[in-house]
C-alpha atoms as a PDB file:
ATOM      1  CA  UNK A   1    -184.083  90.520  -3.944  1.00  0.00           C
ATOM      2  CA  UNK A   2    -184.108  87.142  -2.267  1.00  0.00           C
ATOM      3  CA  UNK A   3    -181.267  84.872  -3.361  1.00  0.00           C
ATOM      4  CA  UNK A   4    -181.115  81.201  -4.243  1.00  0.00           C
ATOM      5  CA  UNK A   5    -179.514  80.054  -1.123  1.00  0.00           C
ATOM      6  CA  UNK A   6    -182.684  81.651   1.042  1.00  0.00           C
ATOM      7  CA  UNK A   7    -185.077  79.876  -1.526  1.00  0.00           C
ATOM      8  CA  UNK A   8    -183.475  76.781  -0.908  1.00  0.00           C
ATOM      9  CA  UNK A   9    -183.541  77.444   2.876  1.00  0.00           C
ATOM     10  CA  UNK A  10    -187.112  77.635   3.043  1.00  0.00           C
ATOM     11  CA  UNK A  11    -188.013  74.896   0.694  1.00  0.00           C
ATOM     12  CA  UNK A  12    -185.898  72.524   3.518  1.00  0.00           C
ATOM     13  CA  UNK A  13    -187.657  73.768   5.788  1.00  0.00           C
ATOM     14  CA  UNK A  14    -191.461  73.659   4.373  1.00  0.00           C
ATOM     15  CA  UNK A  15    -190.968  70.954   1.637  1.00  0.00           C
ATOM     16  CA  UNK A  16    -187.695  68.903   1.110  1.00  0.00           C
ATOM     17  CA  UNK A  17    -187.289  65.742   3.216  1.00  0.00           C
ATOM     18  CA  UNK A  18    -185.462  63.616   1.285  1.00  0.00           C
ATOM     19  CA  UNK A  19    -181.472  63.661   0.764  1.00  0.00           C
ATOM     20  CA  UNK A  20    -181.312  62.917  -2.696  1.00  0.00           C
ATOM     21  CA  UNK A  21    -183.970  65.679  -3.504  1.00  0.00           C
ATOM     22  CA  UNK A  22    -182.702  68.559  -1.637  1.00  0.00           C
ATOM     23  CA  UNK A  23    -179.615  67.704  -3.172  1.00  0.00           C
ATOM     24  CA  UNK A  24    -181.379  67.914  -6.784  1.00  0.00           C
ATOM     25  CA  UNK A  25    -182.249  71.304  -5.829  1.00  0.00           C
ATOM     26  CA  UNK A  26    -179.581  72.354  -4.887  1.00  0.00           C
ATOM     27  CA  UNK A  27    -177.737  71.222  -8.235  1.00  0.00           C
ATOM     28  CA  UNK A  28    -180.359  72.894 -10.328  1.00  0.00           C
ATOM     29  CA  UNK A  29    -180.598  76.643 -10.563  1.00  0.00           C
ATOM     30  CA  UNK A  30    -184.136  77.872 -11.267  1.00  0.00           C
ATOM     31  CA  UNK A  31    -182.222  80.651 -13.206  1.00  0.00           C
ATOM     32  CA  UNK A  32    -181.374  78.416 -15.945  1.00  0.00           C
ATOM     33  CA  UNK A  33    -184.781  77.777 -17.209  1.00  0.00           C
ATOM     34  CA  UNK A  34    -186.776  80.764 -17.152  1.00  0.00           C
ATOM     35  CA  UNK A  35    -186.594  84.089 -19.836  1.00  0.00           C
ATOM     36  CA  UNK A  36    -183.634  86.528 -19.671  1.00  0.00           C
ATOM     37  CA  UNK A  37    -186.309  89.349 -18.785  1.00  0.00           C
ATOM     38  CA  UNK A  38    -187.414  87.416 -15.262  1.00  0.00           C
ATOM     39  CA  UNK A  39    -184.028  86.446 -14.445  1.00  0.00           C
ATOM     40  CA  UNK A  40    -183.867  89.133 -11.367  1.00  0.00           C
ATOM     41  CA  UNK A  41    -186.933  87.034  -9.951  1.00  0.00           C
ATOM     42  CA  UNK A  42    -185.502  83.515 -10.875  1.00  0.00           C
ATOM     43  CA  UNK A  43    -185.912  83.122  -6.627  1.00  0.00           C
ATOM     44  CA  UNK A  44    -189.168  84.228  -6.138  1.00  0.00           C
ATOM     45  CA  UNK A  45    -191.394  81.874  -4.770  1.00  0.00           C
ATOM     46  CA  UNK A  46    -194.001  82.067  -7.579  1.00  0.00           C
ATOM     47  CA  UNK A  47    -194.704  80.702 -11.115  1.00  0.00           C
ATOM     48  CA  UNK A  48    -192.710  83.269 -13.857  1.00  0.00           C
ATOM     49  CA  UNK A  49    -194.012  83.189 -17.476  1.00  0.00           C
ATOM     50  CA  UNK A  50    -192.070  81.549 -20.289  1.00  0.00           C
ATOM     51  CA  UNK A  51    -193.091  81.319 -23.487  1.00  0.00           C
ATOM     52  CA  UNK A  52    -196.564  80.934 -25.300  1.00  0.00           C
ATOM     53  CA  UNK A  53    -198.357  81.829 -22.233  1.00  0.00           C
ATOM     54  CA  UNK A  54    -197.289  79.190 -20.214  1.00  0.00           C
ATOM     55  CA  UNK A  55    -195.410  79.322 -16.878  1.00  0.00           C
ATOM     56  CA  UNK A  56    -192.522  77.957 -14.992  1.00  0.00           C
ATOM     57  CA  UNK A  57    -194.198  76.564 -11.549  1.00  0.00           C
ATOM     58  CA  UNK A  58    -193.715  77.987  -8.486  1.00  0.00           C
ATOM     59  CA  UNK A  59    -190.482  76.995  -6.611  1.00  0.00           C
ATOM     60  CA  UNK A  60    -192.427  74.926  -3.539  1.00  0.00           C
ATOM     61  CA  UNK A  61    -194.976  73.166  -6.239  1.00  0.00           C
ATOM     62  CA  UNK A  62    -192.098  71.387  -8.177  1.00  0.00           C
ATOM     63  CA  UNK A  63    -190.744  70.521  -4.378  1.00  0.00           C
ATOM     64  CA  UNK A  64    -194.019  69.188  -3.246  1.00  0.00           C
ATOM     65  CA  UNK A  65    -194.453  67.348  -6.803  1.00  0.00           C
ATOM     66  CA  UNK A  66    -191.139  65.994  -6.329  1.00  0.00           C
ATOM     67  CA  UNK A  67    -191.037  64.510  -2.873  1.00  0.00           C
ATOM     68  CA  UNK A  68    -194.760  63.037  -3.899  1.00  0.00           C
ATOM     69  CA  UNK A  69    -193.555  61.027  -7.029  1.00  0.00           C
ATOM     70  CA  UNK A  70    -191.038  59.957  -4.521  1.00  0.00           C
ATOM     71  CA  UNK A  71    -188.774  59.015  -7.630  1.00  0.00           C
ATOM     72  CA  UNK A  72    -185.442  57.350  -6.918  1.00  0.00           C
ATOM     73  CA  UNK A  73    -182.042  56.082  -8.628  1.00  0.00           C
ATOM     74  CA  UNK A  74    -182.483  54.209 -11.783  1.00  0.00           C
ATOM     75  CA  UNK A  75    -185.919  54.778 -12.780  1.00  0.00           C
ATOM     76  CA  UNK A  76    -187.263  55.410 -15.888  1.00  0.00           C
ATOM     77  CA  UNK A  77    -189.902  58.485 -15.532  1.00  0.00           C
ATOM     78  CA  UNK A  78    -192.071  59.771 -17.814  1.00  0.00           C
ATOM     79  CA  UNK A  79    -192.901  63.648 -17.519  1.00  0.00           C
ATOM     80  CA  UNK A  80    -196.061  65.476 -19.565  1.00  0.00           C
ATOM     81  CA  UNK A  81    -195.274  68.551 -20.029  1.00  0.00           C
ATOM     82  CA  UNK A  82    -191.537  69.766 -20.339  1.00  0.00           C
ATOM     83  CA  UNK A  83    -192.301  73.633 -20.081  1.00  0.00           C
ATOM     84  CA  UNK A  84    -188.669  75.075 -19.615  1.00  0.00           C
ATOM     85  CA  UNK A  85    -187.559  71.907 -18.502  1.00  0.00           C
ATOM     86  CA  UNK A  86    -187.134  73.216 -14.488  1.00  0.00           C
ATOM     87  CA  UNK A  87    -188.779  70.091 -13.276  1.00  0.00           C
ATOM     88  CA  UNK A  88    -187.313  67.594 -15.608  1.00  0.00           C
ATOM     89  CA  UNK A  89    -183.374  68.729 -14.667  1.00  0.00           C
ATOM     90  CA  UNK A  90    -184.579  68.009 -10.918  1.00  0.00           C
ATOM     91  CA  UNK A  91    -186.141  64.508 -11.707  1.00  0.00           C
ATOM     92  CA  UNK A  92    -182.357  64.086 -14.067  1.00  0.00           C
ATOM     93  CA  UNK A  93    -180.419  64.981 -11.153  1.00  0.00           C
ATOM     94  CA  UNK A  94    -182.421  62.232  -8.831  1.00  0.00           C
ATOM     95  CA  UNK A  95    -182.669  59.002 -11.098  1.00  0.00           C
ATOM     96  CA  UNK A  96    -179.272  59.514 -12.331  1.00  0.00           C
ATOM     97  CA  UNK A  97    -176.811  58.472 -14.999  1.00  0.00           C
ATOM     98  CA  UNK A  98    -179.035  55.077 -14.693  1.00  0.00           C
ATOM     99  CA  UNK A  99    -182.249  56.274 -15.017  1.00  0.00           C
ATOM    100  CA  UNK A 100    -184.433  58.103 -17.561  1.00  0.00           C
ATOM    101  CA  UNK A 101    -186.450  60.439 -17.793  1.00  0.00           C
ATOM    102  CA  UNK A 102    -188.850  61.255 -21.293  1.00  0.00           C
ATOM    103  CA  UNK A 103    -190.345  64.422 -21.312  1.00  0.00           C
ATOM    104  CA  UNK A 104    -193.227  65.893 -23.833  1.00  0.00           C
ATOM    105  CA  UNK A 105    -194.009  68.998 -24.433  1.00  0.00           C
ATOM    106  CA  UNK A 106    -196.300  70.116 -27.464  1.00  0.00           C
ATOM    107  CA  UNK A 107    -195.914  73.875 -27.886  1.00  0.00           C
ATOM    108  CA  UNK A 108    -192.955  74.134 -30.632  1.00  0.00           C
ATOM    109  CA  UNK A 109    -191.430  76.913 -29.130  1.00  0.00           C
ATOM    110  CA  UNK A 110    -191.647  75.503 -25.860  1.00  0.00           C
ATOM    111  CA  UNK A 111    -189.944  72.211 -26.946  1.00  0.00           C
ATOM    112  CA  UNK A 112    -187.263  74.023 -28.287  1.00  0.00           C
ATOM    113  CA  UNK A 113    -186.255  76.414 -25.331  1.00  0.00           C
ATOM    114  CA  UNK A 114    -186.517  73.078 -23.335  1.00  0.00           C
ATOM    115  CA  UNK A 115    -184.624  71.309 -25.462  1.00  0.00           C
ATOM    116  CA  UNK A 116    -181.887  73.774 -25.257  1.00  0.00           C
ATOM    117  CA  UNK A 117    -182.073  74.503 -21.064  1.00  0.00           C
ATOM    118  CA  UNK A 118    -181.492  70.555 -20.846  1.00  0.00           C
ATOM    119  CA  UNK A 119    -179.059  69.797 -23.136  1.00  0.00           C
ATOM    120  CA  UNK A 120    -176.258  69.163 -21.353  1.00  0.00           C
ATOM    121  CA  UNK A 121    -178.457  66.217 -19.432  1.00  0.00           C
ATOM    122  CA  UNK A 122    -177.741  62.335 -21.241  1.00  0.00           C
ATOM    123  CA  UNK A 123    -180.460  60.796 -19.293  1.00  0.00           C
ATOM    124  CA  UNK A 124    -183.347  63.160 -20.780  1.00  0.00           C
ATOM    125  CA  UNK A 125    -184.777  62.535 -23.684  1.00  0.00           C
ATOM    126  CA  UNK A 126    -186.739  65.166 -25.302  1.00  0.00           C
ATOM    127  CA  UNK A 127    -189.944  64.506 -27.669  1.00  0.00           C
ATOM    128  CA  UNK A 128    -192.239  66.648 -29.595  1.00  0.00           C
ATOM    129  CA  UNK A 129    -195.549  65.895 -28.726  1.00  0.00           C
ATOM    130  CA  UNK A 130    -199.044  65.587 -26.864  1.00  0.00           C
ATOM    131  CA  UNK A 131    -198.839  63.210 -23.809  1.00  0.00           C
ATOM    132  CA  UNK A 132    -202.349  63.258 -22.656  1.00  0.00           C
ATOM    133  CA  UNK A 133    -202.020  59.814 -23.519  1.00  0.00           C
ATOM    134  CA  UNK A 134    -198.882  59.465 -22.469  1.00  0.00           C
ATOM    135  CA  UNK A 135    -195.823  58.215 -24.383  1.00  0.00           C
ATOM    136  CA  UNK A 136    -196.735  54.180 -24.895  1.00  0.00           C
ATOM    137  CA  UNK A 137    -193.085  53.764 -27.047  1.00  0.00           C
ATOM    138  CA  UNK A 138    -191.011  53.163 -23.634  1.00  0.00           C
ATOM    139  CA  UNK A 139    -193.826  52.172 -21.329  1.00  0.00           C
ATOM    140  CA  UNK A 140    -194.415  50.941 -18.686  1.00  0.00           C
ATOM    141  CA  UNK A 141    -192.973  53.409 -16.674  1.00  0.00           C
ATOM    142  CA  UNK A 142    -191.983  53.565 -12.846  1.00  0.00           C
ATOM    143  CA  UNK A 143    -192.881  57.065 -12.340  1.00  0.00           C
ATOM    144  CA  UNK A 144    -195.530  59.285 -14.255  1.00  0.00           C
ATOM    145  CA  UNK A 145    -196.116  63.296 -13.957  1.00  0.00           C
ATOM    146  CA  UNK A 146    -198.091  65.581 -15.672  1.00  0.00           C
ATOM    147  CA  UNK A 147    -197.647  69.125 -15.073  1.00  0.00           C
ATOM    148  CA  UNK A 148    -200.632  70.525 -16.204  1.00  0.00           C
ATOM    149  CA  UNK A 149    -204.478  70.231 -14.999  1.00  0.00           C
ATOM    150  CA  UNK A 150    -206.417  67.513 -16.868  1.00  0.00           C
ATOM    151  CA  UNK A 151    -210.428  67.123 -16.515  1.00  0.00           C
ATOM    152  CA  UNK A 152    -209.674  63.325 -15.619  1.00  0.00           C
ATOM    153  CA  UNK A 153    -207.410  60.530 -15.520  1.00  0.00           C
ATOM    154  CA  UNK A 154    -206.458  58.404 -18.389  1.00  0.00           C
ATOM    155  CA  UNK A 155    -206.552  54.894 -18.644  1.00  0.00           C
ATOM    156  CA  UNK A 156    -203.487  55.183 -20.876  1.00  0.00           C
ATOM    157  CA  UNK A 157    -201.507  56.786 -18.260  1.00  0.00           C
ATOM    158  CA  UNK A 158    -202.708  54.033 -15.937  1.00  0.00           C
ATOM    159  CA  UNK A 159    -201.950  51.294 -18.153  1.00  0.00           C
ATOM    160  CA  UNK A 160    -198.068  52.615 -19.101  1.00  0.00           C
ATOM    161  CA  UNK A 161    -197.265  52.166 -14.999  1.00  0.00           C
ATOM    162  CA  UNK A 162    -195.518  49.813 -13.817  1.00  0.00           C
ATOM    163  CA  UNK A 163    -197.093  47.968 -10.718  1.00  0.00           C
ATOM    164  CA  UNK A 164    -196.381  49.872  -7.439  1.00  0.00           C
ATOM    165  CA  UNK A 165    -195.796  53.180  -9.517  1.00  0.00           C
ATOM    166  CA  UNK A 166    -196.661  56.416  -8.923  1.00  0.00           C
ATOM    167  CA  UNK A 167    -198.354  58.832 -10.617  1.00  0.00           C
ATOM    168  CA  UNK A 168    -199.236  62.381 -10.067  1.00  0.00           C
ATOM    169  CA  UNK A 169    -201.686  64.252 -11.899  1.00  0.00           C
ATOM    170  CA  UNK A 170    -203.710  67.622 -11.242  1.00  0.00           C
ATOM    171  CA  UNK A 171    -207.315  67.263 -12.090  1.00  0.00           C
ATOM    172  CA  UNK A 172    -209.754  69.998 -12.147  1.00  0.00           C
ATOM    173  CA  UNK A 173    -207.383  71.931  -9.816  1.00  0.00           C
ATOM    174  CA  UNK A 174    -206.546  69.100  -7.214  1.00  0.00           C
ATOM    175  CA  UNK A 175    -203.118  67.868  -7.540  1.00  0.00           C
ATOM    176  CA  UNK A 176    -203.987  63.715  -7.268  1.00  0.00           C
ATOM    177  CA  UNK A 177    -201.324  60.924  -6.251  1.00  0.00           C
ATOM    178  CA  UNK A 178    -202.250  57.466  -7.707  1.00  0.00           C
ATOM    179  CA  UNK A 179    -200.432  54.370  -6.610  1.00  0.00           C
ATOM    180  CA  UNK A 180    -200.596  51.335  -8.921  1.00  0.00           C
ATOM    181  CA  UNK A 181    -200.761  48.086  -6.871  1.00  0.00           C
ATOM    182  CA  UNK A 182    -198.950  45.578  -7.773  1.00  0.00           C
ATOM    183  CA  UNK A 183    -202.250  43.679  -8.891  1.00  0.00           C
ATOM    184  CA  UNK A 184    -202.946  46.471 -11.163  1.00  0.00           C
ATOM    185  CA  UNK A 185    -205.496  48.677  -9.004  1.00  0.00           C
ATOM    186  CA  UNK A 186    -205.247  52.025  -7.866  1.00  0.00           C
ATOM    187  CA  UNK A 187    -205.147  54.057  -4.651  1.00  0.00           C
ATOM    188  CA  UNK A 188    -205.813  57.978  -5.471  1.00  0.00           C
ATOM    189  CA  UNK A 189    -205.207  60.054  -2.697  1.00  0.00           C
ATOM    190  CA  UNK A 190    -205.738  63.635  -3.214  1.00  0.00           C
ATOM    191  CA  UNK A 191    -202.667  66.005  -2.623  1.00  0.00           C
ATOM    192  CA  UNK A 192    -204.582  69.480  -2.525  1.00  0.00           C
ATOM    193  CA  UNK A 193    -205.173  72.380  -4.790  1.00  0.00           C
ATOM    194  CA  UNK A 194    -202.633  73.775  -7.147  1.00  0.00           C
ATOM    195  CA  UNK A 195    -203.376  76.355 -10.307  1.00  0.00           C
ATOM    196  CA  UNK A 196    -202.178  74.695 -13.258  1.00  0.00           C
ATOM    197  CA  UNK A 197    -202.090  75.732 -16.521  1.00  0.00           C
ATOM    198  CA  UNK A 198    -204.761  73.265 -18.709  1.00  0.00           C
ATOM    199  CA  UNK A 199    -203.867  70.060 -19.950  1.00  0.00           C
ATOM    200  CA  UNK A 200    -205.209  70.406 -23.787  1.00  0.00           C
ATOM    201  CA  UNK A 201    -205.613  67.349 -26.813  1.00  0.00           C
ATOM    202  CA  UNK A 202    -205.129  68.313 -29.953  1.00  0.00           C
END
């Protein structure tokens, strides 16, 4: 059974770079957020189902999400998509006790098992809810991810960045990085391909 320390070994040395992020990962055990029943694999390198047939990504895809949102102390994130809330505890851990981070998610139960894995994190808040459109109430954002393949970009997203913001997105199974200048255009740069579950509207 591999362990959590060899998991973390081979994410530093495929993935992690940067200090504050390895150290993120190293405060937040996978085994936390997934189902009692997949525990014994919490270190597998591979997405586990959770609830309402979604899954918890795969160990190296939250790294490589992670390092490309490049998010730092003190910003104020937006994440769509909370599944069990694996990803949003690592983007906690980075911005800190003076950043933010609100999360979506818009499967009830999935909102609630969330809700409950990251409860003992201040600088999360938690909101019931679609975010293809993302979450205008505390726009504009520094940092935007959305953890689950969309057919294209929204201009809503877009618009709730902040200039020279990131944001991540996978679209049609390419995992996309767009940078907002700080003149209000965009650079997409494409990341490669990821399986992602599919980002639906209501």
């Amino acid at each position: 059974m591999l362990t959590r320390e060899k998991l973390l070994e081979k994410l530093k040395k495929t993935v992690l770079k940067t200090q504050i992020i390895i150290e993120a990962f190293e405060d937040v055990d996978r085994a936390d957020f997934v189902l009692p029943e997949h525990k014994k694999n919490a270190y597998i390198d591979e997405p586990l189902p959770i609830l309402a047939e979604q899954t918890i990504s795969q160990p190296t895809t939250v790294a490589i999400m992670t390092e490309i949102l490049k998010p730092a102390i003190g910003m104020k994130i937006l994440e769509v998509g909370t599944g069990s809330g694996y990803q949003t505890a690592i983007l906690a851990e980075v911005v800190g006790k003076k950043g933010k981070i609100y999360t979506l998610e818009r499967i009830p139960e999935l909102f609630e098992f969330a809700k409950k894995n990251l409860e003992e994190y201040e600088n999360i808040e938690n909101f019931y809810g679609n975010g293809v459109d993302g979450f205008p109430s505390w726009a504009p954002y520094d940092r935007i991810i959305v953890t689950a393949d969309a057919t294209e970009v929204s201009d809503y997203l877009l618009y709730q960045l902040k200039p020279e913001g990131i944001l991540i997105i996978p679209v049609n199974g390419e995992l996309m990085k767009i940078e907002k200048t700080e003149w209000g255009d965009k650079k997409e740069t494409p990341m490669g391909n990821f399986s992602f579950v599919p980002l639906v509207k209501d």
